[in-house]
C-alpha atoms as a PDB file:
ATOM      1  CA  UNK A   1       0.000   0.000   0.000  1.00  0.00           C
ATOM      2  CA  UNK A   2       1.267   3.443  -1.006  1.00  0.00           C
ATOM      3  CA  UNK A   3       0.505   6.355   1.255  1.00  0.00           C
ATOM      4  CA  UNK A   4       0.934  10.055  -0.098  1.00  0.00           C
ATOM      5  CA  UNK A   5       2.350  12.585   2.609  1.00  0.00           C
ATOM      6  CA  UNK A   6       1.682  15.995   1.805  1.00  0.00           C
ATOM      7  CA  UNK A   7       2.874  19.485   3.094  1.00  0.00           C
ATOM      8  CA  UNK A   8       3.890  22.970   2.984  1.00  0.00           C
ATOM      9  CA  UNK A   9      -0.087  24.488   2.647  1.00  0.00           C
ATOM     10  CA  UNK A  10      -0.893  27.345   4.420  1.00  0.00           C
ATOM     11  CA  UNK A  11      -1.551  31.238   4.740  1.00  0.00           C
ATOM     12  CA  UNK A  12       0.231  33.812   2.427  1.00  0.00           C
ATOM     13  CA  UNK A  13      -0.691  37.358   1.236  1.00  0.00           C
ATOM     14  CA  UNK A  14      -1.373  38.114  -2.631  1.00  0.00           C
ATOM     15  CA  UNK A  15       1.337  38.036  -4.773  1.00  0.00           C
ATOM     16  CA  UNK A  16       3.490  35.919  -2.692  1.00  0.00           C
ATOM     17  CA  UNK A  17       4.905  32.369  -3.049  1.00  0.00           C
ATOM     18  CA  UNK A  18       4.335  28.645  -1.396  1.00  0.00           C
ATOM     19  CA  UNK A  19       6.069  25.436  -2.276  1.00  0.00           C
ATOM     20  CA  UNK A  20       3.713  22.204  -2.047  1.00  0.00           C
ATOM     21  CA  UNK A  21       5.386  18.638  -1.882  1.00  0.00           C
ATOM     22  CA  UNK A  22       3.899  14.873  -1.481  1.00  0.00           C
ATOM     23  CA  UNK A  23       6.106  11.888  -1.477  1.00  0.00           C
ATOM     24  CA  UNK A  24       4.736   8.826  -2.174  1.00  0.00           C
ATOM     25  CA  UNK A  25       5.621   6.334   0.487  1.00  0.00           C
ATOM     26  CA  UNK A  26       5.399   2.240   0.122  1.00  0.00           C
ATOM     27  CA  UNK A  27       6.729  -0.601  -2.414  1.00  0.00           C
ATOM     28  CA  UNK A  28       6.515   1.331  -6.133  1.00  0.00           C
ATOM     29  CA  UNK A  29       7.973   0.314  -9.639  1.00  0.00           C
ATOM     30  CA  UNK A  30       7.354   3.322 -11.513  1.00  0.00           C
ATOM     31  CA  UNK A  31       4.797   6.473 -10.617  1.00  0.00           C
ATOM     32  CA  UNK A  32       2.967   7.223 -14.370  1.00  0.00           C
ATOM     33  CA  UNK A  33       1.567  10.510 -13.225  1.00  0.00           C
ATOM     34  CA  UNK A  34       1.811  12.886 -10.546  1.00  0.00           C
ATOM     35  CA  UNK A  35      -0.108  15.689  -9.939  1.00  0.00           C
ATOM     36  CA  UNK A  36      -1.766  18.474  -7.725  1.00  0.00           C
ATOM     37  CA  UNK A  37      -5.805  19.182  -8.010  1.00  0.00           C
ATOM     38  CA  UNK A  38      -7.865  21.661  -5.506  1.00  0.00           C
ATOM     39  CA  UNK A  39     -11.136  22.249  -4.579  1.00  0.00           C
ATOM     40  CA  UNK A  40     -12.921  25.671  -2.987  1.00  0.00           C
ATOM     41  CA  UNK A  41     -15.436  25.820  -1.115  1.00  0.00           C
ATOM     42  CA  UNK A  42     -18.485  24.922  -2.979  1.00  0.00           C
ATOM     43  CA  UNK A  43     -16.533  24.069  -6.176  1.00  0.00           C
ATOM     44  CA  UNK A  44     -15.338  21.246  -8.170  1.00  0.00           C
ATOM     45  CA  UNK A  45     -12.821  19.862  -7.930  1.00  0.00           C
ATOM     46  CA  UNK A  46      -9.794  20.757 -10.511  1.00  0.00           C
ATOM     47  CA  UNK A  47      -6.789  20.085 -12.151  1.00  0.00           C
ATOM     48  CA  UNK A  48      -3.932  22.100 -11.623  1.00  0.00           C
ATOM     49  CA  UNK A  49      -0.832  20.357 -12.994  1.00  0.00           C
ATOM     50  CA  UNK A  50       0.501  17.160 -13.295  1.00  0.00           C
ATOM     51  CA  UNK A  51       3.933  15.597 -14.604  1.00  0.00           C
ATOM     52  CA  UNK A  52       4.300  11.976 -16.546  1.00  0.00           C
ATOM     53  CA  UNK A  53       7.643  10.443 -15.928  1.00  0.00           C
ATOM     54  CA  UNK A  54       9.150  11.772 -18.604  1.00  0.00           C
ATOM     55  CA  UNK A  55       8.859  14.828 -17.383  1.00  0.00           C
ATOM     56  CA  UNK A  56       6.100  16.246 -19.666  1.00  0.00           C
ATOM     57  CA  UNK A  57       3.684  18.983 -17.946  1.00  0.00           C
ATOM     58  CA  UNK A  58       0.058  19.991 -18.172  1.00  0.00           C
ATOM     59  CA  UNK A  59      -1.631  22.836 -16.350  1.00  0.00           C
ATOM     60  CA  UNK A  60      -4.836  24.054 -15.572  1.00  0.00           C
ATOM     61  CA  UNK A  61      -5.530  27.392 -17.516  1.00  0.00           C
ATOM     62  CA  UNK A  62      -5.827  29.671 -14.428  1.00  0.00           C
ATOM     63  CA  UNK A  63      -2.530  28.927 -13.080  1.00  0.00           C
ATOM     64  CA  UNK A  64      -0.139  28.405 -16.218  1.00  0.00           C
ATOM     65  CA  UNK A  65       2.474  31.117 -15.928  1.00  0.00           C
ATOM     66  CA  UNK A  66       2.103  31.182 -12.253  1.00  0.00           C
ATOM     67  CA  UNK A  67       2.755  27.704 -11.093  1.00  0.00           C
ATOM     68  CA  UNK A  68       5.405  25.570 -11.731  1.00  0.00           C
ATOM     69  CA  UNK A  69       5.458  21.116 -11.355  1.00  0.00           C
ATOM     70  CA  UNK A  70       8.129  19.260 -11.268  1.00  0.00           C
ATOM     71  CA  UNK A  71       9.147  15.752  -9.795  1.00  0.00           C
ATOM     72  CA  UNK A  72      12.108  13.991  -8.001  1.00  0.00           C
ATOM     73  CA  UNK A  73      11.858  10.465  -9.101  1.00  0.00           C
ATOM     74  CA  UNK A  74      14.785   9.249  -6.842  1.00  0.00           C
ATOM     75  CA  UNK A  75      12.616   9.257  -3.754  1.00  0.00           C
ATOM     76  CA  UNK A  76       8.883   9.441  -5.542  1.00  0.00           C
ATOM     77  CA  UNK A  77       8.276  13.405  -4.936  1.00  0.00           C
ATOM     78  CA  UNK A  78       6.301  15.812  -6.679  1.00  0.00           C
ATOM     79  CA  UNK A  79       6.641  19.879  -5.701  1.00  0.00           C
ATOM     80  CA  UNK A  80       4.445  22.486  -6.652  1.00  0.00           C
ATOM     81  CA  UNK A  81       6.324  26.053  -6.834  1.00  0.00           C
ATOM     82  CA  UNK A  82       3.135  28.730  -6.536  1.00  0.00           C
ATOM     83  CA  UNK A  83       4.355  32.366  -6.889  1.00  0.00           C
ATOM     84  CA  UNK A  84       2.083  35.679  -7.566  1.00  0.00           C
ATOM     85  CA  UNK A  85      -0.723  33.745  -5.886  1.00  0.00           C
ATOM     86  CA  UNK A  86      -4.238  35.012  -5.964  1.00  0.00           C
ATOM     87  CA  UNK A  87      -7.126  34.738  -3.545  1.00  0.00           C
ATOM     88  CA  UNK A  88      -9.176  32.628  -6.521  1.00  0.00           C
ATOM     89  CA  UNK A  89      -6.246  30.311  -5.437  1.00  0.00           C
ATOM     90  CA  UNK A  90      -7.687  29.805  -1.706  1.00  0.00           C
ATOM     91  CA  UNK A  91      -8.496  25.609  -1.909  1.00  0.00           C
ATOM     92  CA  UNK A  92      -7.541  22.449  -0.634  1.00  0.00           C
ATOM     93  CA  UNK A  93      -4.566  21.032  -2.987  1.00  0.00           C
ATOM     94  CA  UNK A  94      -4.792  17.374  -3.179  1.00  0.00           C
ATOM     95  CA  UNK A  95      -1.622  15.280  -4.700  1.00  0.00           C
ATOM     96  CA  UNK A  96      -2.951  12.421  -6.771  1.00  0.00           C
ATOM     97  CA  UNK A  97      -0.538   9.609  -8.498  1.00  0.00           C
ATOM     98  CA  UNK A  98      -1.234   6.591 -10.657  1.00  0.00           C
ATOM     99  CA  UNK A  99       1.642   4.313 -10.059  1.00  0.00           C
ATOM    100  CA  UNK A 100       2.849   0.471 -10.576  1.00  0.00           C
ATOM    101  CA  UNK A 101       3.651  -1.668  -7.649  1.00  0.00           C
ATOM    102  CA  UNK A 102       4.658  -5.749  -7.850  1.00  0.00           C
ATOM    103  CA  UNK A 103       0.783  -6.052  -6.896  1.00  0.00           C
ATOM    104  CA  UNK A 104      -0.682  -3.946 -10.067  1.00  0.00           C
ATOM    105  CA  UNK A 105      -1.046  -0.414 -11.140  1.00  0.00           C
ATOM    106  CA  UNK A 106      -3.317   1.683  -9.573  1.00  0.00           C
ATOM    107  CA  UNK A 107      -4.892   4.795 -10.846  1.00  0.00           C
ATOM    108  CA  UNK A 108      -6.037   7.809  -8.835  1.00  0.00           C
ATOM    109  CA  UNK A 109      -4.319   7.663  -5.578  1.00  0.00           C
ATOM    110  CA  UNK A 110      -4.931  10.762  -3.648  1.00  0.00           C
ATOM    111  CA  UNK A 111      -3.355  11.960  -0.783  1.00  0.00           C
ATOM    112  CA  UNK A 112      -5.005  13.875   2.379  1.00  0.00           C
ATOM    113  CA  UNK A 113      -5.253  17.371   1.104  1.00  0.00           C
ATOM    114  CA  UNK A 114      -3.596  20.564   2.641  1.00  0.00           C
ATOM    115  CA  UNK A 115      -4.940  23.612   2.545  1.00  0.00           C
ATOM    116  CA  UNK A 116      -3.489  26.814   0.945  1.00  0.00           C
ATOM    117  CA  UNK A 117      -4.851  30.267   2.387  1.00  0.00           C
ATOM    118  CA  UNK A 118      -4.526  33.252   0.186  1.00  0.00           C
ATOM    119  CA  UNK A 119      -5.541  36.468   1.851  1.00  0.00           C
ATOM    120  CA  UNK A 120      -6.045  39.731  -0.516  1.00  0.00           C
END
């Protein structure tokens, strides 16, 4: 079983900068996809980037220019660099991973969420 451990949420002013990270923790062959979704309060939820691993990116439309993926495949991570954030940015970020273990693959593993605070 593969458990995602999330951090670095919380509360910044507009126009500043967090860093989000979730390793994946547990027995893993290869991670397929990585990626970050959130959800506001009283919204869907959304994608907001997510890596292969091979490196190629895909971002939701409100945040391309502002946010930045990328992954560490030595020890399963995936960061999400946020600069000039916005308070339409206020959500819970989830990390989410489809992976391959000696017991299958597995699609849609999502970690516990941490929430990121943007105050105007």
């Amino acid at each position: 079983q593969v458990e995602l451990v999330e951090s670095g949420g919380g509360l910044v002013q507009a126009g500043g900068s967090l860093t989000l990270s979730c390793g994946a923790v547990g027995s893993i062959f290869t991670i397929n996809f990585m990626g970050w979704y959130r959800q506001a309060p009283g919204k869907q939820r959304e994608l907001v980037a997510e890596i292969t691993n091979e490196g190629r990116t895909n971002y939701g439309n409100s945040v391309k220019g502002r946010f930045t993926i990328s992954r560490a495949n030595a020890n399963n991570t995936v960061y999400l660099q946020m600069n000039s954030l916005k308070a339409e940015d206020t959500a819970v970020y989830y990390c989410n991973i489809w992976y391959c273990s000696a017991y299958g693959c597995f699609e849609d593993v999502w970690g516990q969420g941490t929430q990121v605070t943007v105050s105007s």
